[in-house]
Protein backbone atom coordinates (compact mmCIF):
# COMPACT_ATOMS: atom_id res chain seq x y z
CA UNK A 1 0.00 0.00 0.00
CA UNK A 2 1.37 3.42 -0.85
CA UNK A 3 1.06 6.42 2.14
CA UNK A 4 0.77 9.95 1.22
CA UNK A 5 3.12 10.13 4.40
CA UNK A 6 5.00 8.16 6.66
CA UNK A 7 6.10 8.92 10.01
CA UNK A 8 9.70 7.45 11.66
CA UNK A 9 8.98 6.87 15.28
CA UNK A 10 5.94 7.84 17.62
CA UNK A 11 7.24 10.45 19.80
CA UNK A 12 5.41 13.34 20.79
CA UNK A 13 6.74 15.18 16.90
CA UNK A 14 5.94 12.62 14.95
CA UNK A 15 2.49 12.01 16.80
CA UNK A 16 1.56 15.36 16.39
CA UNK A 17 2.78 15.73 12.85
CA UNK A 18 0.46 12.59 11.79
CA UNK A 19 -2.50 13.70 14.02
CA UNK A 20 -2.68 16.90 11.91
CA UNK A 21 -1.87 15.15 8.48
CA UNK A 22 -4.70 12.70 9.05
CA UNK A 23 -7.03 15.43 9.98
CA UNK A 24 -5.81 16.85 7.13
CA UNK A 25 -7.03 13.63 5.14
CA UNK A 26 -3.72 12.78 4.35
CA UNK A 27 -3.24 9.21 4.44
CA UNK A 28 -0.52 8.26 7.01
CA UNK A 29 1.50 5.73 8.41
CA UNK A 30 3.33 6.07 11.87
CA UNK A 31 6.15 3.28 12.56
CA UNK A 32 7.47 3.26 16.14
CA UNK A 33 11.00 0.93 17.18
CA UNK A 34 9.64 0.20 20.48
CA UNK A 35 6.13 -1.87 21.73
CA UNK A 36 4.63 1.54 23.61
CA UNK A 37 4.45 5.21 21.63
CA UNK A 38 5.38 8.40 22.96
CA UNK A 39 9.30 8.77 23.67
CA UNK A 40 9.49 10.38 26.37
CA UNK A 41 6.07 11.24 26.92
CA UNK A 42 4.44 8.10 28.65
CA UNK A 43 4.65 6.08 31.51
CA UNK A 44 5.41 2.65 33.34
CA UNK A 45 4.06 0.46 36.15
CA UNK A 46 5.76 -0.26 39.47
CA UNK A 47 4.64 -1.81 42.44
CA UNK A 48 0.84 -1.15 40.78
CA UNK A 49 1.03 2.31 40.35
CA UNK A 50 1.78 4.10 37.06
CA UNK A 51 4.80 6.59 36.84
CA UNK A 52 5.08 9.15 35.10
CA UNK A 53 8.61 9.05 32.87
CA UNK A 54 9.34 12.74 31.22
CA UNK A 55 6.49 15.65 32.33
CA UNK A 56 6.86 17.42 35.35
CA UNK A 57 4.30 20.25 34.38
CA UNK A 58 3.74 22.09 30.57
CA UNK A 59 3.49 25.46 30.10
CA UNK A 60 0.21 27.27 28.52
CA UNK A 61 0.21 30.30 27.75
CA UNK A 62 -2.58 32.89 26.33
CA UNK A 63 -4.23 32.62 22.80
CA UNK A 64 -1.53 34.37 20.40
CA UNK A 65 1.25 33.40 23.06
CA UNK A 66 1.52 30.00 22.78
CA UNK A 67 0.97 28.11 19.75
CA UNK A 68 -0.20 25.61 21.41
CA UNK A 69 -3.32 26.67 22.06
CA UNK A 70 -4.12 26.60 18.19
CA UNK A 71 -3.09 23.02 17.60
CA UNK A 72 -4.86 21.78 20.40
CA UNK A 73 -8.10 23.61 19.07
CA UNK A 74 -7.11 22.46 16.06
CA UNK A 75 -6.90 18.65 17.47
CA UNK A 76 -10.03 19.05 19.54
CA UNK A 77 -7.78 17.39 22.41
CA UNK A 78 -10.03 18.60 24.75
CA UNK A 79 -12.40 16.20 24.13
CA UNK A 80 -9.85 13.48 24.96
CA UNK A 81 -7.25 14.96 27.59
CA UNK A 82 -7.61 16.64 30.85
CA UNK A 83 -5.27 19.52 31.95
CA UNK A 84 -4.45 19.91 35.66
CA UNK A 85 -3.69 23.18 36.73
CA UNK A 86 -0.90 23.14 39.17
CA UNK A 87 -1.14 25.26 42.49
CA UNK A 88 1.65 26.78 42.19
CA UNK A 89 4.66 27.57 38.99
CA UNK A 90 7.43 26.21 41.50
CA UNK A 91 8.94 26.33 44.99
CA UNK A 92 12.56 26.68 45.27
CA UNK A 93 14.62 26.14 48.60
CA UNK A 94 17.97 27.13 49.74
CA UNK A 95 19.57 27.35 53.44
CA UNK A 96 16.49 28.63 55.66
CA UNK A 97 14.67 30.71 53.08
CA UNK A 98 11.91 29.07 50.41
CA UNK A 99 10.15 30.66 47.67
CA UNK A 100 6.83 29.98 46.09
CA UNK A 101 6.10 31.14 42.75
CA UNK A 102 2.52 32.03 42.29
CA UNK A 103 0.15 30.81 38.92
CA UNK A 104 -0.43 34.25 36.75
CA UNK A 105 1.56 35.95 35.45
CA UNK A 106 0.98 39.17 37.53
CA UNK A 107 0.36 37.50 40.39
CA UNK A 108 4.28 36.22 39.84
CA UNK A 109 5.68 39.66 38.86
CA UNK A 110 3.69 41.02 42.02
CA UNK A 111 5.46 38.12 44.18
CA UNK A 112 9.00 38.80 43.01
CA UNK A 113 8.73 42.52 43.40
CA UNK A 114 7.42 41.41 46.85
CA UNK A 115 10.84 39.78 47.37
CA UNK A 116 12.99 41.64 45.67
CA UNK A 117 11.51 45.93 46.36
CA UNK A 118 14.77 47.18 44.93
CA UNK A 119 14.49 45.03 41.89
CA UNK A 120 10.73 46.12 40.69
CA UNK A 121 12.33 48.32 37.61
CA UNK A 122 14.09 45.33 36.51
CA UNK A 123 11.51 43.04 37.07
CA UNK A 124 8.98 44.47 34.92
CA UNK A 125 11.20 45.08 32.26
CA UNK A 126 12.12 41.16 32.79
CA UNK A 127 8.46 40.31 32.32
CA UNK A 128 7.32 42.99 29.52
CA UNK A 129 10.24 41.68 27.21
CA UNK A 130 9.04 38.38 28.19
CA UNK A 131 5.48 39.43 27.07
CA UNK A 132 6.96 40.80 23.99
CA UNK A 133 8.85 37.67 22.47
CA UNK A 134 6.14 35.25 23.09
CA UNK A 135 3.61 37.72 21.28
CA UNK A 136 6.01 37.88 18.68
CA UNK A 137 6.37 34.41 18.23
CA UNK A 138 3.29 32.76 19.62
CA UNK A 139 1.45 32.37 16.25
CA UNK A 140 2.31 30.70 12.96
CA UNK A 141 1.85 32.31 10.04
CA UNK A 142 -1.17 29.33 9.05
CA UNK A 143 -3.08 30.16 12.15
CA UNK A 144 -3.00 33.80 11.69
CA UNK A 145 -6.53 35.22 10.44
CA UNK A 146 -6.65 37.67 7.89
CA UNK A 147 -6.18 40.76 9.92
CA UNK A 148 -3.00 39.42 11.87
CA UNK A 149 -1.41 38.53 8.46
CA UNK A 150 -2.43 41.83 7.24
CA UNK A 151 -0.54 43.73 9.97
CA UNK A 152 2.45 41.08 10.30
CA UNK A 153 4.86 42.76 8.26
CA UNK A 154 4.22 45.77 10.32
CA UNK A 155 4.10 45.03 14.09
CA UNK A 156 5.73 41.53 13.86
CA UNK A 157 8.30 40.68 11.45
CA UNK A 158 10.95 43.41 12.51
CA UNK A 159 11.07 42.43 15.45
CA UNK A 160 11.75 38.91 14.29
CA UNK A 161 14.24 40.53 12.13
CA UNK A 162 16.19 41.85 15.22
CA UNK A 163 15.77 38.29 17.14
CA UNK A 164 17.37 36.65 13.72
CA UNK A 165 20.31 39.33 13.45
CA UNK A 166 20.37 40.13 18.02
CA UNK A 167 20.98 36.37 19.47
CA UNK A 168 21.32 37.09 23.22
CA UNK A 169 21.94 34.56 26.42
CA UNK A 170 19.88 34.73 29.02
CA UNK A 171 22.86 35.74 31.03
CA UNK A 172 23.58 38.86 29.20
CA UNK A 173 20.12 40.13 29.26
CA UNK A 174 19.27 39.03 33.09
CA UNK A 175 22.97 40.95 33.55
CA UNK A 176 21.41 43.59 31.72
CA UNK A 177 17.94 44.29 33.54
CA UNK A 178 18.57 42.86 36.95
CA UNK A 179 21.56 43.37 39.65
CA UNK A 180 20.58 40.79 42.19
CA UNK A 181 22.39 38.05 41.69
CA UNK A 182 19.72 35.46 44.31
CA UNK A 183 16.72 37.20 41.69
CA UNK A 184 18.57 36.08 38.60
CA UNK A 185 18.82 32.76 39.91
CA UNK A 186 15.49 32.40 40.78
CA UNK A 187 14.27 33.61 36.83
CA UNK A 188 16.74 31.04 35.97
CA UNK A 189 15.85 28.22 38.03
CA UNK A 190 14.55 25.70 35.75
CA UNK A 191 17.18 25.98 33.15
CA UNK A 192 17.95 22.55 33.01
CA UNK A 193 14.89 22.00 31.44
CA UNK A 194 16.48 23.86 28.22
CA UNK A 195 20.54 23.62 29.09
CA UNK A 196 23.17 23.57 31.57
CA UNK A 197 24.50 27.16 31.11
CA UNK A 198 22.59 30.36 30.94
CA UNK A 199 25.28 31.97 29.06
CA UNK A 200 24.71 30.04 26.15
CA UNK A 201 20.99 29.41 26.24
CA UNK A 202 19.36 31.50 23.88
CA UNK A 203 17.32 34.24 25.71
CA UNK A 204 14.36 33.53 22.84
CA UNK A 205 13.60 30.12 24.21
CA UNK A 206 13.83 30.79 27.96
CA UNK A 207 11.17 33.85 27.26
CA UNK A 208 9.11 32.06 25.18
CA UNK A 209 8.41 29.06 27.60
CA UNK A 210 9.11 31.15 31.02
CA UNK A 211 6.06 33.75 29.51
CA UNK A 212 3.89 30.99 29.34
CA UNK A 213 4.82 28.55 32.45
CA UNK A 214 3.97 31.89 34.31
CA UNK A 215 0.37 32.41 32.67
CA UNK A 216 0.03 28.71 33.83
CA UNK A 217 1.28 25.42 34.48
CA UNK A 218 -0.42 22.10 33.65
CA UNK A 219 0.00 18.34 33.76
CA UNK A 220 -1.85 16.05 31.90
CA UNK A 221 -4.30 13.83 33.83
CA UNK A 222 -2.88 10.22 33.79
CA UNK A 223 0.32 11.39 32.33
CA UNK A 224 1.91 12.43 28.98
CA UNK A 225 0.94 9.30 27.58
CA UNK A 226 -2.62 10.12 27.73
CA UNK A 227 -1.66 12.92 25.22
CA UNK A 228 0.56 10.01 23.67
CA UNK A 229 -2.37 7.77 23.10
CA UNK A 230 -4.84 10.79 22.11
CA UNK A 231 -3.11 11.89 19.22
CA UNK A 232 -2.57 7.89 18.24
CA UNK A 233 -6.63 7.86 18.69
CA UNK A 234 -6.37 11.01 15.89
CA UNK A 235 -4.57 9.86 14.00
CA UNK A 236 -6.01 5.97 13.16
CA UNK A 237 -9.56 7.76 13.62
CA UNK A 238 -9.10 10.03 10.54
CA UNK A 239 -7.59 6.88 8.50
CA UNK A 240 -3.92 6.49 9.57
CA UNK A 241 -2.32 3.55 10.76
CA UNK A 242 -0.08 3.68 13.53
CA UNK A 243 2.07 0.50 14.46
CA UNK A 244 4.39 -0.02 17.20
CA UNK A 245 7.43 -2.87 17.48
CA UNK A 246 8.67 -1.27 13.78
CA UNK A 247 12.06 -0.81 13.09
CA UNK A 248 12.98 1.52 10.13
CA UNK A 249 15.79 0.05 8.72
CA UNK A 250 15.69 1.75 5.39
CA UNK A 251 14.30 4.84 3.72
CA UNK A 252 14.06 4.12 0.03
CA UNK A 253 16.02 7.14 -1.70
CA UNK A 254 15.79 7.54 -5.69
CA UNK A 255 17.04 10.46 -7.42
CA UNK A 256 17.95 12.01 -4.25
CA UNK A 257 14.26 11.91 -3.30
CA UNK A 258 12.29 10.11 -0.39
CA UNK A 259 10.03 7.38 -1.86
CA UNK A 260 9.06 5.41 1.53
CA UNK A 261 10.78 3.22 3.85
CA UNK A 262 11.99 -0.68 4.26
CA UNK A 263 10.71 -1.11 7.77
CA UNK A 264 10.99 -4.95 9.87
CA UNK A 265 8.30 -5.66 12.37
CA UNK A 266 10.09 -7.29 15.02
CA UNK A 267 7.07 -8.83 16.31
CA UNK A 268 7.07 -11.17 12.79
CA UNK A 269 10.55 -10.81 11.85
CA UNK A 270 9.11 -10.09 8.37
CA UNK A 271 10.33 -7.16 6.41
CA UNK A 272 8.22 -4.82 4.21
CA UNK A 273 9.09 -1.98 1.87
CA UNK A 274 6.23 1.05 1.63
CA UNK A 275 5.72 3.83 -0.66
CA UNK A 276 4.91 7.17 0.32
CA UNK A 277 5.00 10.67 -1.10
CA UNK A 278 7.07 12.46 2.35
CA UNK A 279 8.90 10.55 4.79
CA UNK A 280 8.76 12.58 8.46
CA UNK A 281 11.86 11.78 10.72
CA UNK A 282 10.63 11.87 14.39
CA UNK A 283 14.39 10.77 15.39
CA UNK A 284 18.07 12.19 15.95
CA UNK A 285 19.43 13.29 12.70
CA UNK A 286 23.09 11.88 13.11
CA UNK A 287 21.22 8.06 13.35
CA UNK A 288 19.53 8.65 10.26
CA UNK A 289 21.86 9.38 8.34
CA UNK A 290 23.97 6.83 9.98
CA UNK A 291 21.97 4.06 9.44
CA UNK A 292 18.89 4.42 7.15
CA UNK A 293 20.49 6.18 3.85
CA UNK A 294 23.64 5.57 1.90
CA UNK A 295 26.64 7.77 2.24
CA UNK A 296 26.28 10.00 -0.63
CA UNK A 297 23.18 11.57 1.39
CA UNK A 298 25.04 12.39 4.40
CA UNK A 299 24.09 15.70 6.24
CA UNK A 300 27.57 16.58 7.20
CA UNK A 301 26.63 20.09 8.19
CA UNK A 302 24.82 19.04 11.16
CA UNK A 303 28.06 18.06 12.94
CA UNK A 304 28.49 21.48 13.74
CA UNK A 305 25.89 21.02 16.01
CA UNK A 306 26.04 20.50 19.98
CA UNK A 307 24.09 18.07 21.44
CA UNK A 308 22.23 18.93 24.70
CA UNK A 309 22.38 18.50 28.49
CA UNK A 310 20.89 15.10 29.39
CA UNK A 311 18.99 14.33 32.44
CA UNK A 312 19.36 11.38 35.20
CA UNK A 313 15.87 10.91 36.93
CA UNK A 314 15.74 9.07 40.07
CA UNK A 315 11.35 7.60 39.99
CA UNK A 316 9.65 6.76 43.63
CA UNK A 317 6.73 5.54 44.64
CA UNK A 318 5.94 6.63 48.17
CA UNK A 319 3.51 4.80 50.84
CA UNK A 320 1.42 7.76 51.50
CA UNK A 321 0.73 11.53 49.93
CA UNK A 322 3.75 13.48 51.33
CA UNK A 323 0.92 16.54 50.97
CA UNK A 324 -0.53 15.22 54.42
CA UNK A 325 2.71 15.39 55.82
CA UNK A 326 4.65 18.73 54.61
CA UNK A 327 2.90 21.89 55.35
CA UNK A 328 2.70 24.13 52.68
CA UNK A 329 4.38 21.47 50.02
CA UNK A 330 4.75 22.67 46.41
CA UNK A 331 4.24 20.19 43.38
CA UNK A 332 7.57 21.14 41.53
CA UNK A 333 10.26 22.04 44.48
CA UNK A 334 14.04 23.20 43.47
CA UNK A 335 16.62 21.76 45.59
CA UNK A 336 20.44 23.28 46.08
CA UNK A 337 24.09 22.99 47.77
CA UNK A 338 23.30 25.71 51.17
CA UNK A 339 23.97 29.06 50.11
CA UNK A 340 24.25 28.49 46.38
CA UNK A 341 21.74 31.16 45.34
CA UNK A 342 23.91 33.86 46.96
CA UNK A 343 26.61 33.20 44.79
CA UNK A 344 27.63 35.73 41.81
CA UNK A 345 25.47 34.25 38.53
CA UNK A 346 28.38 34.98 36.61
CA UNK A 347 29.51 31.56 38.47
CA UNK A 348 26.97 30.02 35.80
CA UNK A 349 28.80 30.94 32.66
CA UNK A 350 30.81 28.04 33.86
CA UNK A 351 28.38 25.67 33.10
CA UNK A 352 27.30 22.28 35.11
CA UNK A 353 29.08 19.51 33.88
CA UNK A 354 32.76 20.34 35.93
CA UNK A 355 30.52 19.72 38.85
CA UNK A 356 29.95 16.68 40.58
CA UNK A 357 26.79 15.38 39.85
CA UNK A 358 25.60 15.56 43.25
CA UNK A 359 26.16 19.35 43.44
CA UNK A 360 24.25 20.61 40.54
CA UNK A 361 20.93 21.27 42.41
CA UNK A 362 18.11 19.03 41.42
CA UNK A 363 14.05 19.23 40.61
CA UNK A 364 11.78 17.16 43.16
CA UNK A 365 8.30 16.92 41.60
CA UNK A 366 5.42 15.37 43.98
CA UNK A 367 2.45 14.23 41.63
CA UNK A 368 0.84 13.61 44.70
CA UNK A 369 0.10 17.36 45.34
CA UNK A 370 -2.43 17.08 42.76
CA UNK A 371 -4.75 14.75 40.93
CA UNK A 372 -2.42 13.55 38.86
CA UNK A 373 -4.54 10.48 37.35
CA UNK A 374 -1.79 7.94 37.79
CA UNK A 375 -3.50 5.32 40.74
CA UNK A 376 -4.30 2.38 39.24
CA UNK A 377 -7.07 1.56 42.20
CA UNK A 378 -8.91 4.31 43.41
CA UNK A 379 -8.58 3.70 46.95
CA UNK A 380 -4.61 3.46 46.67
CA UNK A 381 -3.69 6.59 49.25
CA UNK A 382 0.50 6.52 48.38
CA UNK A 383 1.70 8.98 45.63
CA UNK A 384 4.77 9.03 43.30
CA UNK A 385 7.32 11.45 42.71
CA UNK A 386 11.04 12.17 40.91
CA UNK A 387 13.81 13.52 41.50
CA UNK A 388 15.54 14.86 38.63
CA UNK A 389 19.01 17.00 37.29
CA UNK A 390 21.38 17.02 35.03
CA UNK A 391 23.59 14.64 33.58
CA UNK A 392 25.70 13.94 31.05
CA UNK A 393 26.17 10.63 28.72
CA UNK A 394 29.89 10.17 29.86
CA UNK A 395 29.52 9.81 33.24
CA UNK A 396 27.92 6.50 33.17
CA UNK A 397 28.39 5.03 29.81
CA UNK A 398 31.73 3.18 30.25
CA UNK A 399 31.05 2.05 33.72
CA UNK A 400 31.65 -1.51 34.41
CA UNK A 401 27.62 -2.68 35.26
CA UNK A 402 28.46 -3.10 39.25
CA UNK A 403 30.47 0.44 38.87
CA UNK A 404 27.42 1.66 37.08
CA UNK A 405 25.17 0.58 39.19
CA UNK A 406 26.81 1.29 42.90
CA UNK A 407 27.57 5.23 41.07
CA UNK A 408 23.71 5.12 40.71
CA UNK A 409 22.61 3.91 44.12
CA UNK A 410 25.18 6.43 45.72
CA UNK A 411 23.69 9.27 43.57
CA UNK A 412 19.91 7.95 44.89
CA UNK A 413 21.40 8.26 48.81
CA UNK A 414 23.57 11.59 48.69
CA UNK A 415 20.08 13.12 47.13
CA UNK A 416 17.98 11.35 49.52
CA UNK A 417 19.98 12.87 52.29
CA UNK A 418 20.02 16.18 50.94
CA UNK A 419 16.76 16.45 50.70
CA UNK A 420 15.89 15.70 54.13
CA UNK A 421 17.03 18.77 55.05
CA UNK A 422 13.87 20.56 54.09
CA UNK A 423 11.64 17.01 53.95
CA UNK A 424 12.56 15.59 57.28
CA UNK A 425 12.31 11.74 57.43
CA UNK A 426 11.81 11.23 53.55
CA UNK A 427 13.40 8.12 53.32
CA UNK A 428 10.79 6.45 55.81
CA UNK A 429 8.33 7.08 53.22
CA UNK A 430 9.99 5.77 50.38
CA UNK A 431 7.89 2.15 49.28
CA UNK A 432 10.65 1.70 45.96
CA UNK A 433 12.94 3.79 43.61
CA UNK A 434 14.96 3.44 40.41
CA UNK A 435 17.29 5.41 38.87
CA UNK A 436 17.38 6.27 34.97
CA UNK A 437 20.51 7.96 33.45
CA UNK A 438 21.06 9.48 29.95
CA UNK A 439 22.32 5.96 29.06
CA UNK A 440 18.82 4.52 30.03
CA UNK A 441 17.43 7.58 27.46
CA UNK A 442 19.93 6.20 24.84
CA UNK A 443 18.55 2.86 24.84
CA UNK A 444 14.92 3.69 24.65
CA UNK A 445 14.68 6.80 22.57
CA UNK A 446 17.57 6.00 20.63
CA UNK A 447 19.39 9.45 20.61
CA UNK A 448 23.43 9.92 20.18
CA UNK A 449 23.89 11.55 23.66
CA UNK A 450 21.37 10.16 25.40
CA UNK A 451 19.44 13.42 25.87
CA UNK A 452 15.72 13.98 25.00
CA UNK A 453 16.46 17.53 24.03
CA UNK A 454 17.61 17.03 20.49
CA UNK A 455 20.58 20.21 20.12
CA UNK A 456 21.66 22.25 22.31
CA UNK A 457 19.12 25.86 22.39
CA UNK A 458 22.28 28.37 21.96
CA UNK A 459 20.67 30.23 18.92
CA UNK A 460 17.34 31.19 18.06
CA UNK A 461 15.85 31.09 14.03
CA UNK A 462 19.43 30.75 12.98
CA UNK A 463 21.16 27.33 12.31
CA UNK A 464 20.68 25.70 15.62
CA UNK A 465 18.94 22.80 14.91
CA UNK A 466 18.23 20.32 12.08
CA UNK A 467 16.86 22.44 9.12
CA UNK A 468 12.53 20.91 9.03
CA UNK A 469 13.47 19.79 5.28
CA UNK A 470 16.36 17.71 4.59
CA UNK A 471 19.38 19.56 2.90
CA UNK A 472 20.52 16.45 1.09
CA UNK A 473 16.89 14.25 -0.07
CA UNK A 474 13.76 15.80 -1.04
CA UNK A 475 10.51 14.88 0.55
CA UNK A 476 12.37 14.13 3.64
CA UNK A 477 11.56 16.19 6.94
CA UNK A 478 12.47 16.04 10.32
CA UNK A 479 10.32 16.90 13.27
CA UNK A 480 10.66 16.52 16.82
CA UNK A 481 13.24 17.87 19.50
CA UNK A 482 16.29 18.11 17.21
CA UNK A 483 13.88 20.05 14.47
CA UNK A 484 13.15 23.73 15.10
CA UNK A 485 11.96 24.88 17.33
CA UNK A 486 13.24 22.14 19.96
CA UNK A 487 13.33 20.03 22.91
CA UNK A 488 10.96 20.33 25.56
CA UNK A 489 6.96 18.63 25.44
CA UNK A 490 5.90 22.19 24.09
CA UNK A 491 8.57 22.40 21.53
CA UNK A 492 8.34 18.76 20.06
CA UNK A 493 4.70 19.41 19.73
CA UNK A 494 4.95 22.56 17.77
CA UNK A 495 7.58 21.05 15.66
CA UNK A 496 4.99 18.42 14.13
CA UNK A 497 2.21 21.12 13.88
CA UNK A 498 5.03 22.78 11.60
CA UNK A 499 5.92 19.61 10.06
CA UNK A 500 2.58 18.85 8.78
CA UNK A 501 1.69 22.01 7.58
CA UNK A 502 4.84 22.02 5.62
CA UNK A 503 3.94 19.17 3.76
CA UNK A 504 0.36 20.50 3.38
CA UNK A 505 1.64 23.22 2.05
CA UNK A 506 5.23 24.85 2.15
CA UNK A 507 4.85 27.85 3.90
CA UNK A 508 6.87 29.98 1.24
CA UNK A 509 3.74 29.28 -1.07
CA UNK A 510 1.13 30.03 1.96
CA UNK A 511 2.43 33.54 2.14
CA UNK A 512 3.14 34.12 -1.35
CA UNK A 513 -0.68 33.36 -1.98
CA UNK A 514 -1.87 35.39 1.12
CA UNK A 515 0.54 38.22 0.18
CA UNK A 516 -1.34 37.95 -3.39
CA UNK A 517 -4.96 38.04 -1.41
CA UNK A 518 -3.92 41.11 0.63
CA UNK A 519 -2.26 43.16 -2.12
CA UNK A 520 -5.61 42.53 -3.86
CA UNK A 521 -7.65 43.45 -1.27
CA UNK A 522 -5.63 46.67 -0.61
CA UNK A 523 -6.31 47.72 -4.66
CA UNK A 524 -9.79 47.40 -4.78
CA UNK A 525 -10.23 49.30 -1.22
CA UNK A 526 -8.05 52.08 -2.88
CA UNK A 527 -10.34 52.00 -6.15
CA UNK A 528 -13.90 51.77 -3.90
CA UNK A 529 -12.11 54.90 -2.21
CA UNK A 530 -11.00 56.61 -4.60
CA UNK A 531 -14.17 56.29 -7.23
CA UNK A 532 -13.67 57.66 -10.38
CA UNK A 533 -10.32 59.64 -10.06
CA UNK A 534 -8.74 56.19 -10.04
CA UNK A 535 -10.02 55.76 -13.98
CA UNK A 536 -9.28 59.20 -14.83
């Protein structure tokens, strides 16, 4: 059977990409490696209780802020997920002092200016250029209606101009705007969820998500895989086919053009070849062209490339809701060495990985603070949790396995400890743990460095990722966390809402026509207007 497109691998990109396509009536198929879709987005069952494996919370931001918003409309998703709002953004704790980050986003400007009274210039200039890049980039141009394309060019496009020709860290602008060094580190806390240095992220992807985890934060009732599963549902209800235990082994190349894929279903052992008009990637660049084309269609530009920070992620299921127990417990609480927020942020130019893993501060996120979906039985009163930070590939690949895991085990104590500082008595409450590490990532998602956050953010619009079309085979696109614009739930799921569209149609063509539409529109209001003095 021939495909108008096929999809390599079912993570969160390539789900989204086909959910759109087949709502689009295009006729897709969706081929994941493993025997359960989603990447990084799903979950697993321990001691009968699901946990959840990537999402702490997702931002959501305002209509015209977050693009989100329109591809969930678009996907009625609605109807099949249920967002959680979380009580709080975040807690962070250091030494004696703890900080809780209110939901809205004035209600968190309001609360920093509350901590910080000699800051309050700096703050709102923190949060109005904030405001400003997400408006500027919180549409694309397909969901824009007729008078937002209209006035694009005008109130929009320079400034996307200046973002494309003024890359900035978020070091040099939060040097910038704000002289408190504890402040900066607070608007910085959650880096890790984008990189390990502030001085090299990109300032355009910290403001785009930060803008939008302060209008709210979310988690998806029952976990990501829920929105996993929903988009699977889309997809095979508009026509699709979406099969799991796939391995593409091949894409079938002719003329320098995708015409399919030879995929084996390692459920049969039997090999099949399939036609299709595009191929979508939903998988690291470098292993593609690896493994699935011949030499002469190598990408070599994408070495230039830097691979992201990875994450180790310690899972625990706990014998009763640690809600009941710690007053005032946030669902997302920031953990680090005494005194490390009153150290000079210029410290962070340094980056994380010359520290020892144990000193890097870490995320502890409590689903049991809300109702997070994941009991299996409905009278089950325990709760689960993680505790999560960053982590690089070489730390763990070459152990010996006793090595590897003892260095895992001591890394599950020292944090255990630490914590107990501000959770007194955790480890009494502790039913079972396991630790991943970015060489468990590796192995399941099937990326170079072990990290599920494709390339490193360090440039906005520019070359910083995988270009969405292949440079070296037509037809071929990529999609997901190493495709524009990133890693991150959010950004994987706008990069298959791009995807699609792109093979719906290119966008170059979509503006060229709407261009057309407006220039014509503009004439015959200047002829109504002018009447007769236009003829003579």
């Amino acid at each position: 059977m021939s495909y108008d497109v096929i999809i390599i691998g079912g993570g969160l990109g390539g789900l989204t990409a086909g959910a759109v396509l087949a709502k689009k009536q295009k006729r897709v198929l969706l081929l994941e490696q493993h025997y359960i879709l989603g990447g990084a987005a799903t979950i697993f069952k321990r001691k009968d209780i699901h946990i959840e494996v990537g999402l702490h919370q997702m931002d959501y931001g305002k209509y015209g802020y977050d693009i989100k918003r329109d591809l969930f409309d678009f996907l009625e998703l609605d109807k099949k997920i249920e967002l959680i709002s979380l009580p709080e953004i975040w807690g962070v704790v250091d030494k004696n002092k703890k900080y809780v980050v209110p939901q809205g986003i004035e209600e968190a400007k309001k609360y920093f200016i509350s901590q910080f009274p000699s800051e309050e210039k700096g703050i709102k200039k923190y949060f109005n250029i904030l405001k400003n890049t997400a408006y500027t980039m919180g549409k694309i141009s397909y969901d824009m209606n007729f008078f937002q394309f209209l006035t694009y060019p005008l109130i929009k496009f320079p400034r996307v101009v200046k973002y494309f020709f003024h890359q900035k860290s978020v070091g040099e602008i939060l040097d910038k705007i704000i002289k408190d060094d504890t402040l900066k580190r607070l608007l910085n806390v959650n880096f890790v969820y984008y990189h390990d240095n502030p001085y090299e992220l990109s300032w355009y992807y910290h403001a785009l998500a930060q803008y939008n985890y302060y209008n709210s934060a979310k988690f998806i009732k029952g976990g990501s895989y829920s929105l996993s599963l929903a988009l699977a549902e889309i997809i095979t209800e508009n026509g699709g086919k979406v099969e799991t235990m796939c391995n593409v082994e091949k894409i079938i190349v002719e003329k320098a053009k995708a015409k399919g894929v030879i995929y084996k279903n390692k459920r049969t052992q039997e090999q099949m070849a399939v036609d299709s008009q595009y191929v979508i990637a939903n998988c690291a660049p470098a292993m593609l062209y690896e493994n699935m084309v011949d030499e002469e269609y190598k990408d070599k530009s994408l070495e230039e490339l830097k691979e992201s920070v990875s994450l180790y992620t310690i899972y625990i299921v706990f014998k009763q809701n640690l809600k009941k127990i710690y007053k005032n417990h946030t669902h997302s609480t920031f953990i680090y060495n005494d005194g490390e927020f009153n150290k000079p942020f210029i410290q962070m130019k340094e980056g994380l990985r010359h520290k020892n893993i144990q000193d890097r501060g870490f995320v502890f996120v409590d689903y049991g603070v809300i109702d997070s979906g994941l009991h299996i039985k409905d009278d089950d009163k325990r709760s689960v949790g993680v505790f999560c930070g960053a982590s690089y590939l070489e730390e763990w690949e070459n152990l010996p396995k006793e090595e590897y895991i003892a260095k895992k085990e001591k890394l599950a104590q020292d944090l255990f400890k630490k914590a107990e500082k501000y959770f007194p008595d955790l480890k009494e409450y502790i039913e079972y743990y396991e630790i991943s590490t970015p060489k468990t990532i590796k192995r399941y998602i099937k990326t170079p460095s072990g990290t599920a956050y494709g390339y490193a953010n360090n440039s906005f619009l520019r070359k910083g990722r995988a270009a969405r079309f292949s440079k070296t085979i037509k037809n071929l696109l990529f999609t997901g966390a190493y495709a524009f614009p990133g890693g991150g739930f959010t950004g994987v799921l706008i990069s298959g809402y791009m995807a699609a569209y792109n093979v719906i149609e290119p966008q170059w063509k979509y503006i060229i026509r709407r261009t057309c539409i407006i220039a014509f529109v503009c004439i015959f209001i200047y002829i109504i207007l002018n009447g007769l003095e236009f003829f003579k």
